[in-house]
PDB file of N, CA and C in Angstrom:
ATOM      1  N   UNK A   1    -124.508 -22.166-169.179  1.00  0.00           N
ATOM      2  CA  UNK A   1    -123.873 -22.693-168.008  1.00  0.00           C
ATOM      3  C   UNK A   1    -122.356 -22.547-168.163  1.00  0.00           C
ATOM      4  N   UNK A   2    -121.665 -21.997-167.027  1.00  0.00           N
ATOM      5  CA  UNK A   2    -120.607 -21.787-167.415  1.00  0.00           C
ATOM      6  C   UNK A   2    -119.710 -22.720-166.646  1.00  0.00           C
ATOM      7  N   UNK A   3    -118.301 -23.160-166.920  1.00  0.00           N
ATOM      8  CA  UNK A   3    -118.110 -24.641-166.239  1.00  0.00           C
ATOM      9  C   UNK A   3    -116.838 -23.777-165.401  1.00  0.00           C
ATOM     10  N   UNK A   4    -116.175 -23.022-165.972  1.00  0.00           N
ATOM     11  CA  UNK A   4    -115.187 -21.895-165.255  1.00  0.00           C
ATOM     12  C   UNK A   4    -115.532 -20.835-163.966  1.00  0.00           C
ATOM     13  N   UNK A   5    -114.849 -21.347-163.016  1.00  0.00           N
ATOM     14  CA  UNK A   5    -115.009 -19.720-162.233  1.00  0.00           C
ATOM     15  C   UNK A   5    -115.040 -18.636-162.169  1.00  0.00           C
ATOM     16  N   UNK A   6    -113.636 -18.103-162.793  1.00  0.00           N
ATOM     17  CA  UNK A   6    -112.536 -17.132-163.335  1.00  0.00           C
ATOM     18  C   UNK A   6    -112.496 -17.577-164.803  1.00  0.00           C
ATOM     19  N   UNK A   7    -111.760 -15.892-165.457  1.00  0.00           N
ATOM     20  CA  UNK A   7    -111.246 -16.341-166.554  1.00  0.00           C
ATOM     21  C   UNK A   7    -109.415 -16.861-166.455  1.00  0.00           C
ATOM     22  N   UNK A   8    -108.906 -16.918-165.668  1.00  0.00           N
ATOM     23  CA  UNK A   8    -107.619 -17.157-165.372  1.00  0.00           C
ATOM     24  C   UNK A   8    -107.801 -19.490-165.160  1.00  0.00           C
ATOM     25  N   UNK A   9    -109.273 -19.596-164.602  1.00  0.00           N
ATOM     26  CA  UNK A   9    -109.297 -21.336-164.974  1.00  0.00           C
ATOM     27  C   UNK A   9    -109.943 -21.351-166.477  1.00  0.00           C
ATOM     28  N   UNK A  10    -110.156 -20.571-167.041  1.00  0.00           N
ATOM     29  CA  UNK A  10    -110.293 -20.584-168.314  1.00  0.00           C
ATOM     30  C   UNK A  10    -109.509 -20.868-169.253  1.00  0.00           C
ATOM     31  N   UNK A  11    -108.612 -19.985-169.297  1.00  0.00           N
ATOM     32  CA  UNK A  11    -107.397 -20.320-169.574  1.00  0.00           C
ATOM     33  C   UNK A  11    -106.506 -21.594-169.455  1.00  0.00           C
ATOM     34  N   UNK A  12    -106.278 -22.173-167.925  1.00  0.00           N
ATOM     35  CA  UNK A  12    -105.695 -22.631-167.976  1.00  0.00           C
ATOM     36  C   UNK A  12    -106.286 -23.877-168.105  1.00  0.00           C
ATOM     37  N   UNK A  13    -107.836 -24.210-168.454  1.00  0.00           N
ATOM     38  CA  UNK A  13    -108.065 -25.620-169.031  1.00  0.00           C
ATOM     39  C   UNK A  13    -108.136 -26.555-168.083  1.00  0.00           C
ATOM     40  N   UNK A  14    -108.052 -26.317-166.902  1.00  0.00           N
ATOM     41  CA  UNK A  14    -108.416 -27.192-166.055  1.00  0.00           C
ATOM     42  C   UNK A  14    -107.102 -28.779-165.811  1.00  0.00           C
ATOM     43  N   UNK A  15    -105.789 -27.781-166.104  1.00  0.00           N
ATOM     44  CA  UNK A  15    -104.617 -27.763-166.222  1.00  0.00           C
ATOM     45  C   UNK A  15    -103.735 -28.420-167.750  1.00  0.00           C
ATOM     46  N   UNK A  16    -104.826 -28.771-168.801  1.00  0.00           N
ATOM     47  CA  UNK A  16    -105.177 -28.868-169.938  1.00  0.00           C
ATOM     48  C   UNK A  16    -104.430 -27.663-171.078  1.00  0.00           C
ATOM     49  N   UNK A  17    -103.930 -26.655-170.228  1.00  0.00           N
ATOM     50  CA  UNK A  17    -103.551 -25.204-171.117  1.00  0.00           C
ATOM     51  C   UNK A  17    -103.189 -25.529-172.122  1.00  0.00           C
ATOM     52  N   UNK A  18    -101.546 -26.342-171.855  1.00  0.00           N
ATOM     53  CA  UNK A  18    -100.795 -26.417-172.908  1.00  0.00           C
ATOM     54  C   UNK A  18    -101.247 -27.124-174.193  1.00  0.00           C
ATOM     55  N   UNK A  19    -102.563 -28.374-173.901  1.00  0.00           N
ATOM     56  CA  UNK A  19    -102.416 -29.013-174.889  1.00  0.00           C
ATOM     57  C   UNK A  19    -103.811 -28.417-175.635  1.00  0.00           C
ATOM     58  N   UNK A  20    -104.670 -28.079-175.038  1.00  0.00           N
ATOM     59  CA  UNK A  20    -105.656 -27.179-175.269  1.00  0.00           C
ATOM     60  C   UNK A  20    -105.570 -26.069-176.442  1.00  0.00           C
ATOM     61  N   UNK A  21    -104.261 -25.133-175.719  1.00  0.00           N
ATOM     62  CA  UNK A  21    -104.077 -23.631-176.258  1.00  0.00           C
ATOM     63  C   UNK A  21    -103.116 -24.252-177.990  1.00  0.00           C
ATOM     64  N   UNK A  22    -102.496 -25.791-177.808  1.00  0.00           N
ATOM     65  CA  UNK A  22    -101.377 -25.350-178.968  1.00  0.00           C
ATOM     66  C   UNK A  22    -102.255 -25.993-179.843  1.00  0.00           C
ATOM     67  N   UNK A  23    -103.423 -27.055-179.893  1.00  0.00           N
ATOM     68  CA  UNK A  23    -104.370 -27.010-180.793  1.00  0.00           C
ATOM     69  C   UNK A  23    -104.672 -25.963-181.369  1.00  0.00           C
ATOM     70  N   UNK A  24    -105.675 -24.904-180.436  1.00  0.00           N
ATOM     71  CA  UNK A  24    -106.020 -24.202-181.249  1.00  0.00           C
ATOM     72  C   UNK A  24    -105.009 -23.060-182.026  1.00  0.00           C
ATOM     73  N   UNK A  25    -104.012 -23.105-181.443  1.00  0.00           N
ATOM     74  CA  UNK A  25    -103.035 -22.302-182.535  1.00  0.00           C
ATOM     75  C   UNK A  25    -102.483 -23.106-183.839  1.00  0.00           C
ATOM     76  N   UNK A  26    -102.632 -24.120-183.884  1.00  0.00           N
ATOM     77  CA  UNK A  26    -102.261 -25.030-184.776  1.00  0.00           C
ATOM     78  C   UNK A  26    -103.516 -25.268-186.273  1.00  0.00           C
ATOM     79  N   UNK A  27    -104.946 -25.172-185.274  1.00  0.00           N
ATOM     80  CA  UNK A  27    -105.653 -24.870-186.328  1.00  0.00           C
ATOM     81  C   UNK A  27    -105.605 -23.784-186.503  1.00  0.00           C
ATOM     82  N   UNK A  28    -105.667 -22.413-185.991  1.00  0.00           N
ATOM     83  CA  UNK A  28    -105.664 -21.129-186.667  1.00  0.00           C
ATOM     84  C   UNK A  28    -104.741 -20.717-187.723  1.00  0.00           C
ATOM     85  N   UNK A  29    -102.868 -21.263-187.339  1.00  0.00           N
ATOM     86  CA  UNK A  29    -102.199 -21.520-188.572  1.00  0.00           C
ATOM     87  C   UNK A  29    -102.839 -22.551-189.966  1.00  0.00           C
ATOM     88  N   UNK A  30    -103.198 -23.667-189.738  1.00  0.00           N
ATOM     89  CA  UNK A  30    -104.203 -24.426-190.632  1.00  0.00           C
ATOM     90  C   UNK A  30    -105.237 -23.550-191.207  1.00  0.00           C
ATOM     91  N   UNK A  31    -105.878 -23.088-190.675  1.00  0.00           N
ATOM     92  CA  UNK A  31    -106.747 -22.245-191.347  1.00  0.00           C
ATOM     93  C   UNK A  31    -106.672 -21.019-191.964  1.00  0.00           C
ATOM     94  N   UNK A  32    -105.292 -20.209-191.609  1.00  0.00           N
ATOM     95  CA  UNK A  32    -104.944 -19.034-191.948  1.00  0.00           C
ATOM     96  C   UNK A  32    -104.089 -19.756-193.714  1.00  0.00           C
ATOM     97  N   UNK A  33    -103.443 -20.744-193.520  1.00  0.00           N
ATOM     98  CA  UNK A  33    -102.713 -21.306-195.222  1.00  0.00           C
ATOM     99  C   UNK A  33    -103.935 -21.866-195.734  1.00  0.00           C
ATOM    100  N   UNK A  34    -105.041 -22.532-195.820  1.00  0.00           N
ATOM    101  CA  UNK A  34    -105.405 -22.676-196.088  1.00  0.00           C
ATOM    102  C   UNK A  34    -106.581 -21.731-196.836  1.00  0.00           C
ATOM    103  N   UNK A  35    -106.912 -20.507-196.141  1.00  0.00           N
ATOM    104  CA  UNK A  35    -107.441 -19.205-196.907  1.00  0.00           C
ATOM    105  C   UNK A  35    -106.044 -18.754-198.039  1.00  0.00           C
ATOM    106  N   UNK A  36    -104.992 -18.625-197.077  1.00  0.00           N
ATOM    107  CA  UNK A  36    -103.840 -17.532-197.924  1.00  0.00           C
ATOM    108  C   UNK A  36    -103.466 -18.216-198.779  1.00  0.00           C
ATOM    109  N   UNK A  37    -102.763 -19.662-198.691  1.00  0.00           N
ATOM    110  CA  UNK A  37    -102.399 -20.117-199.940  1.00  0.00           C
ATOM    111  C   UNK A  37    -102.918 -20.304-201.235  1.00  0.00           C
ATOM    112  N   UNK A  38    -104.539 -20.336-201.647  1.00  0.00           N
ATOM    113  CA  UNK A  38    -105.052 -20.203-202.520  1.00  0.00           C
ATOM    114  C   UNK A  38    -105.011 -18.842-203.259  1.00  0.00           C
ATOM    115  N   UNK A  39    -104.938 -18.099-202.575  1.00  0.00           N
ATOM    116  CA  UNK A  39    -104.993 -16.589-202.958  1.00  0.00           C
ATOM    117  C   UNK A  39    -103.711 -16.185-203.451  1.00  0.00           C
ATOM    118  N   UNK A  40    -102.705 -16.911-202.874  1.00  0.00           N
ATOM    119  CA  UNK A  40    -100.997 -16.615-203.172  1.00  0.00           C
ATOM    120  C   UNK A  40    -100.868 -17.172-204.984  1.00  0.00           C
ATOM    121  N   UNK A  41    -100.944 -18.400-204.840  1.00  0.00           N
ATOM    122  CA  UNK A  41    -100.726 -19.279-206.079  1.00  0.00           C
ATOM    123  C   UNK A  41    -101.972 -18.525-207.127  1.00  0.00           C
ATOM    124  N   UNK A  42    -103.375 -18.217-207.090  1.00  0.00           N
ATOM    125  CA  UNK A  42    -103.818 -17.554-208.258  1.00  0.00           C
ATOM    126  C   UNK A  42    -102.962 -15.884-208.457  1.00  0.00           C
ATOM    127  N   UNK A  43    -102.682 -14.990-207.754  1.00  0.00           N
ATOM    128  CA  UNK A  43    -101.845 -14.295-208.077  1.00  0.00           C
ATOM    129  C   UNK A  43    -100.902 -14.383-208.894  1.00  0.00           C
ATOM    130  N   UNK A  44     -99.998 -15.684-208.300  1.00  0.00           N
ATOM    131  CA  UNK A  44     -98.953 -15.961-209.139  1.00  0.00           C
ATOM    132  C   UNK A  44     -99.329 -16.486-210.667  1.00  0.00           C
ATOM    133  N   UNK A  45    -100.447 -16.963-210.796  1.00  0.00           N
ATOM    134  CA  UNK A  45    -101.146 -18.156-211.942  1.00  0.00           C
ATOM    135  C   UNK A  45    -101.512 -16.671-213.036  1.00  0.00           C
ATOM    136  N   UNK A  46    -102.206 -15.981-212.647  1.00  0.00           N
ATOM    137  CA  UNK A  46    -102.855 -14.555-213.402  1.00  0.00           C
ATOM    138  C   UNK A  46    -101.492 -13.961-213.864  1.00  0.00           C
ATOM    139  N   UNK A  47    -100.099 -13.565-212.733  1.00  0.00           N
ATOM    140  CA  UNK A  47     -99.233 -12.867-213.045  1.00  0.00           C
ATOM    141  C   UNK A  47     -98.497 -13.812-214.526  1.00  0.00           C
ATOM    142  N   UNK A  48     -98.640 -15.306-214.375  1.00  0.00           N
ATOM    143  CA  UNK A  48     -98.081 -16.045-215.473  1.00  0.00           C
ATOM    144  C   UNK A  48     -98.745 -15.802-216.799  1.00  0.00           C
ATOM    145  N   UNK A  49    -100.110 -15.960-216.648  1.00  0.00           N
ATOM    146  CA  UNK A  49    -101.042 -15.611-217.713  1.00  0.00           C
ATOM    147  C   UNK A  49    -100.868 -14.241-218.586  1.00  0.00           C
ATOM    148  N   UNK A  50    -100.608 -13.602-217.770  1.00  0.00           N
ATOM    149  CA  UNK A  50    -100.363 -12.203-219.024  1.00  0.00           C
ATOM    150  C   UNK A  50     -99.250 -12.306-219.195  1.00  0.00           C
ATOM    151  N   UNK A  51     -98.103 -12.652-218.578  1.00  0.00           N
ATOM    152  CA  UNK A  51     -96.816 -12.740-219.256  1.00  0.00           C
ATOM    153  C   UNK A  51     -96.426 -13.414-220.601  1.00  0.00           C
ATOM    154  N   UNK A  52     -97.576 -14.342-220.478  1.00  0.00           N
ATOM    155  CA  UNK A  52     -97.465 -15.528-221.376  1.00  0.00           C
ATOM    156  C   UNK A  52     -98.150 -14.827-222.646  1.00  0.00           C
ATOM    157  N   UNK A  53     -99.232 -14.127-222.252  1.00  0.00           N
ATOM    158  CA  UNK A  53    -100.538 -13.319-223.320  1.00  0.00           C
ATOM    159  C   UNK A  53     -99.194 -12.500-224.184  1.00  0.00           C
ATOM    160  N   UNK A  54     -98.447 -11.444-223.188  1.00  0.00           N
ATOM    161  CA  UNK A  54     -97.586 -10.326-224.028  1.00  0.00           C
ATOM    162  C   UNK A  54     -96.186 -10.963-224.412  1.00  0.00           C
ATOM    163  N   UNK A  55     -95.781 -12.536-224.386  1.00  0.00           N
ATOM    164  CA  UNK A  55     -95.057 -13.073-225.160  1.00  0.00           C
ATOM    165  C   UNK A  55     -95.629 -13.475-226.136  1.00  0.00           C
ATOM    166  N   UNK A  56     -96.637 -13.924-226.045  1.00  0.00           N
ATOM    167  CA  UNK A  56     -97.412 -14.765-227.800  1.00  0.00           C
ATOM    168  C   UNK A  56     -97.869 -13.295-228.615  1.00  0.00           C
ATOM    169  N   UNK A  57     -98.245 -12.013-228.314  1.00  0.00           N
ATOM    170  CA  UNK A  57     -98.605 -11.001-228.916  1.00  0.00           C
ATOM    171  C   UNK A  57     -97.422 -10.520-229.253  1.00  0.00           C
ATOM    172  N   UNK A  58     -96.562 -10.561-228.710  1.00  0.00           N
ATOM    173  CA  UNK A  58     -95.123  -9.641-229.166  1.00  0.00           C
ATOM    174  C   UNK A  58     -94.441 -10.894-230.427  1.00  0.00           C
ATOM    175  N   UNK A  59     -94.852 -12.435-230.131  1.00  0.00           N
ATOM    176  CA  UNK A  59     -94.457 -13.274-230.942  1.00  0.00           C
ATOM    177  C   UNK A  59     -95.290 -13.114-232.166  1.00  0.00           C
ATOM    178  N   UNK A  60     -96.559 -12.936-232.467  1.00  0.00           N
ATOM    179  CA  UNK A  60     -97.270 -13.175-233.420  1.00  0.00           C
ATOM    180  C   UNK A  60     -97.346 -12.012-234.353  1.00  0.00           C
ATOM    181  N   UNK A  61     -96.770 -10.269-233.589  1.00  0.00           N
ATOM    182  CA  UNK A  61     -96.236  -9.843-234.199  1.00  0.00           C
ATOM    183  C   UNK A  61     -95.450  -9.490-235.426  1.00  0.00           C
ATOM    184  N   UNK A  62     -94.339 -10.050-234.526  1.00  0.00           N
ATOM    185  CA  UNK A  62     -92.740 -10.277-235.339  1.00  0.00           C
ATOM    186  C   UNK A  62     -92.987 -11.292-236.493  1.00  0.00           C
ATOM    187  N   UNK A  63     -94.171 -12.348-236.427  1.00  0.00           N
ATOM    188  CA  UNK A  63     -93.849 -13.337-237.097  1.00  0.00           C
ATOM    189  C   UNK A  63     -94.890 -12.897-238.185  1.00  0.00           C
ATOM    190  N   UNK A  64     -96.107 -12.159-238.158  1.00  0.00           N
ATOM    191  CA  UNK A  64     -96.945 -12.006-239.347  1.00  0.00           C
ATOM    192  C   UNK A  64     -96.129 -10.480-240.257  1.00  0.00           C
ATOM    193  N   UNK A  65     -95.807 -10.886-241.401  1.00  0.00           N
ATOM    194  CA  UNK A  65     -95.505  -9.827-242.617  1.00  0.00           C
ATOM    195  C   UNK A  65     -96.763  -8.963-242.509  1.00  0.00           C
ATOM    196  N   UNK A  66     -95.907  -7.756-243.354  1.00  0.00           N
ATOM    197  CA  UNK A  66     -97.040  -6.881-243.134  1.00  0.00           C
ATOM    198  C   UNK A  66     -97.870  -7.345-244.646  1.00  0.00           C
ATOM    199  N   UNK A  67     -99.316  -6.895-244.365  1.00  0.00           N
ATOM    200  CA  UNK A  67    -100.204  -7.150-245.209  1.00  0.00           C
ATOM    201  C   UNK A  67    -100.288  -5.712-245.898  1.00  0.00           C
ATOM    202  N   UNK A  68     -99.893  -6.414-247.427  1.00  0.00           N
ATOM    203  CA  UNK A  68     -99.537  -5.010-248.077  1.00  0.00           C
ATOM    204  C   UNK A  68    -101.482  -4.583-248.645  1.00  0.00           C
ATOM    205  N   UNK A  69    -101.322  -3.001-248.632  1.00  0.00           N
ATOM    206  CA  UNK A  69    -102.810  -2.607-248.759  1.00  0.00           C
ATOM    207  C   UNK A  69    -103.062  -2.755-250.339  1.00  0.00           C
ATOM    208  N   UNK A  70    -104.500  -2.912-250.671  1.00  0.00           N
ATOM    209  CA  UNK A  70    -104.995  -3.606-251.798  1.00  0.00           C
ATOM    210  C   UNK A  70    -105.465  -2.334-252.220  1.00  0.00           C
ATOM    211  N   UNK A  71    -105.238  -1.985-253.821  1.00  0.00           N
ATOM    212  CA  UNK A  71    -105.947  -0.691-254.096  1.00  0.00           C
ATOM    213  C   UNK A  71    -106.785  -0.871-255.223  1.00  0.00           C
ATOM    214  N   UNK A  72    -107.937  -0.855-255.345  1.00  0.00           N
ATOM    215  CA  UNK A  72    -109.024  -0.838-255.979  1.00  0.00           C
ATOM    216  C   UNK A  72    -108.935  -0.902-257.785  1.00  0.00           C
ATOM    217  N   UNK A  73    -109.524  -1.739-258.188  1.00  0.00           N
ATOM    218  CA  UNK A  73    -108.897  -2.141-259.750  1.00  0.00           C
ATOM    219  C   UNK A  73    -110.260  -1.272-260.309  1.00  0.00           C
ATOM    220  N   UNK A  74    -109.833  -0.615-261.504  1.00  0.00           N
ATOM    221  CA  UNK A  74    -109.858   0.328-262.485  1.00  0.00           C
ATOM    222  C   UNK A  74    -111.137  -0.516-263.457  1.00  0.00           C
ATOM    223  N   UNK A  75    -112.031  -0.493-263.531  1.00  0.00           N
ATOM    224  CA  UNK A  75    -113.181  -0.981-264.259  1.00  0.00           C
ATOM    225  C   UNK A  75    -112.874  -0.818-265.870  1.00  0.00           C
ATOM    226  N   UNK A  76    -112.908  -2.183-266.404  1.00  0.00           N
ATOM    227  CA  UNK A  76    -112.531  -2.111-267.474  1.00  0.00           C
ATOM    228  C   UNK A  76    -113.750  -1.107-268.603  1.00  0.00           C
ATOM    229  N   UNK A  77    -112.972  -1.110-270.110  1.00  0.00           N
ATOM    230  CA  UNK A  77    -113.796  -0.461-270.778  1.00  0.00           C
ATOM    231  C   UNK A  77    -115.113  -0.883-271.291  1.00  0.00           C
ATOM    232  N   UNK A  78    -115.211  -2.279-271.623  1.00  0.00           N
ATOM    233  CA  UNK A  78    -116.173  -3.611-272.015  1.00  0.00           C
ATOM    234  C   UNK A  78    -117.638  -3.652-270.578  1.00  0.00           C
ATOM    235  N   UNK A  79    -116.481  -3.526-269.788  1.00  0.00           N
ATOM    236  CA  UNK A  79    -117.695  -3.692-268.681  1.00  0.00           C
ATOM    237  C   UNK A  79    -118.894  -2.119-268.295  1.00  0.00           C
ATOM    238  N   UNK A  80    -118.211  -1.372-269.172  1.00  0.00           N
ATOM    239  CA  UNK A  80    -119.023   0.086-268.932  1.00  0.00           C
ATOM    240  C   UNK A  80    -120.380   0.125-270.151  1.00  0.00           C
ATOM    241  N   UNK A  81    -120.095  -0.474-270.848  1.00  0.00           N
ATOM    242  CA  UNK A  81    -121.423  -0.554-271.713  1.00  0.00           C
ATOM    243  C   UNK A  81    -122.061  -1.750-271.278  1.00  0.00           C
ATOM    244  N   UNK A  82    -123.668  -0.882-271.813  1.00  0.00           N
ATOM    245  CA  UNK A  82    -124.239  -1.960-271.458  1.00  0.00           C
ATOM    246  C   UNK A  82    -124.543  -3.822-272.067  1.00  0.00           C
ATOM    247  N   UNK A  83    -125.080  -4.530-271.310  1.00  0.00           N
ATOM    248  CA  UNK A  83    -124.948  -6.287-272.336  1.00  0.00           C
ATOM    249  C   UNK A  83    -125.903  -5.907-273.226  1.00  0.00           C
ATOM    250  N   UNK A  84    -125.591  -6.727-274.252  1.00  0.00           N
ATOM    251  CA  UNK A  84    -126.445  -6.405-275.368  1.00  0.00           C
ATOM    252  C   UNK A  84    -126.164  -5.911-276.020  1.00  0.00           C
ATOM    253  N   UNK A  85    -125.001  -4.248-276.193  1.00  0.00           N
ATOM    254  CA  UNK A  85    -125.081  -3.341-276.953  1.00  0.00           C
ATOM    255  C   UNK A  85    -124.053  -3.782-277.858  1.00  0.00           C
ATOM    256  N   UNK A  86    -124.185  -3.637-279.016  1.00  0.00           N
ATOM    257  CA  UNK A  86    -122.385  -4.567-279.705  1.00  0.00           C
ATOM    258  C   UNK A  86    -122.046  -3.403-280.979  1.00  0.00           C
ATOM    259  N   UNK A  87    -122.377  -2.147-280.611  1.00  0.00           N
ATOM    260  CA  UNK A  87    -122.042  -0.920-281.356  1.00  0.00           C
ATOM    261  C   UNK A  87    -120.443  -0.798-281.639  1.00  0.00           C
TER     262      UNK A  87
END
């Protein structure tokens, strides 16, 4: 059932326009920050997160000495015969 004649009393709300039309622009702004702003601030939250990741990696860096390499110890002479043998 349609309560309008025209779309021109549609519009105008049944002289209702103004207060009619700035609602709904008022929620569509409401609803448009309310999608975008979540999406804005994790951008920004992720862009903080790796900044933060390649300061603590560039920090933990600089701060660990190098680990000098370990080279394999030379088996003594005692330990090449066998137990038991006392030649």
């Amino acid at each position: 059932m349609i309560q309008f004649e025209n779309f021109q009393d549609f519009i105008a709300m049944g002289g209702y326009a103004a207060n009619v039309w700035s609602v709904y622009a008022m929620f569509a702004v409401f609803l448009a920050f309310n999608l975008l702003w979540p999406l804005r601030k994790k951008k920004q939250l992720m862009r903080e997160i790796k900044r933060r990741q390649i300061v603590n990696e560039q920090a933990h860096k600089q701060a660990e000495p190098e680990t000098p390499v370990m080279q394999p110890l030379e088996p003594l002479a005692d330990a090449a015969s066998p137990a038991g043998d006392k030649s």
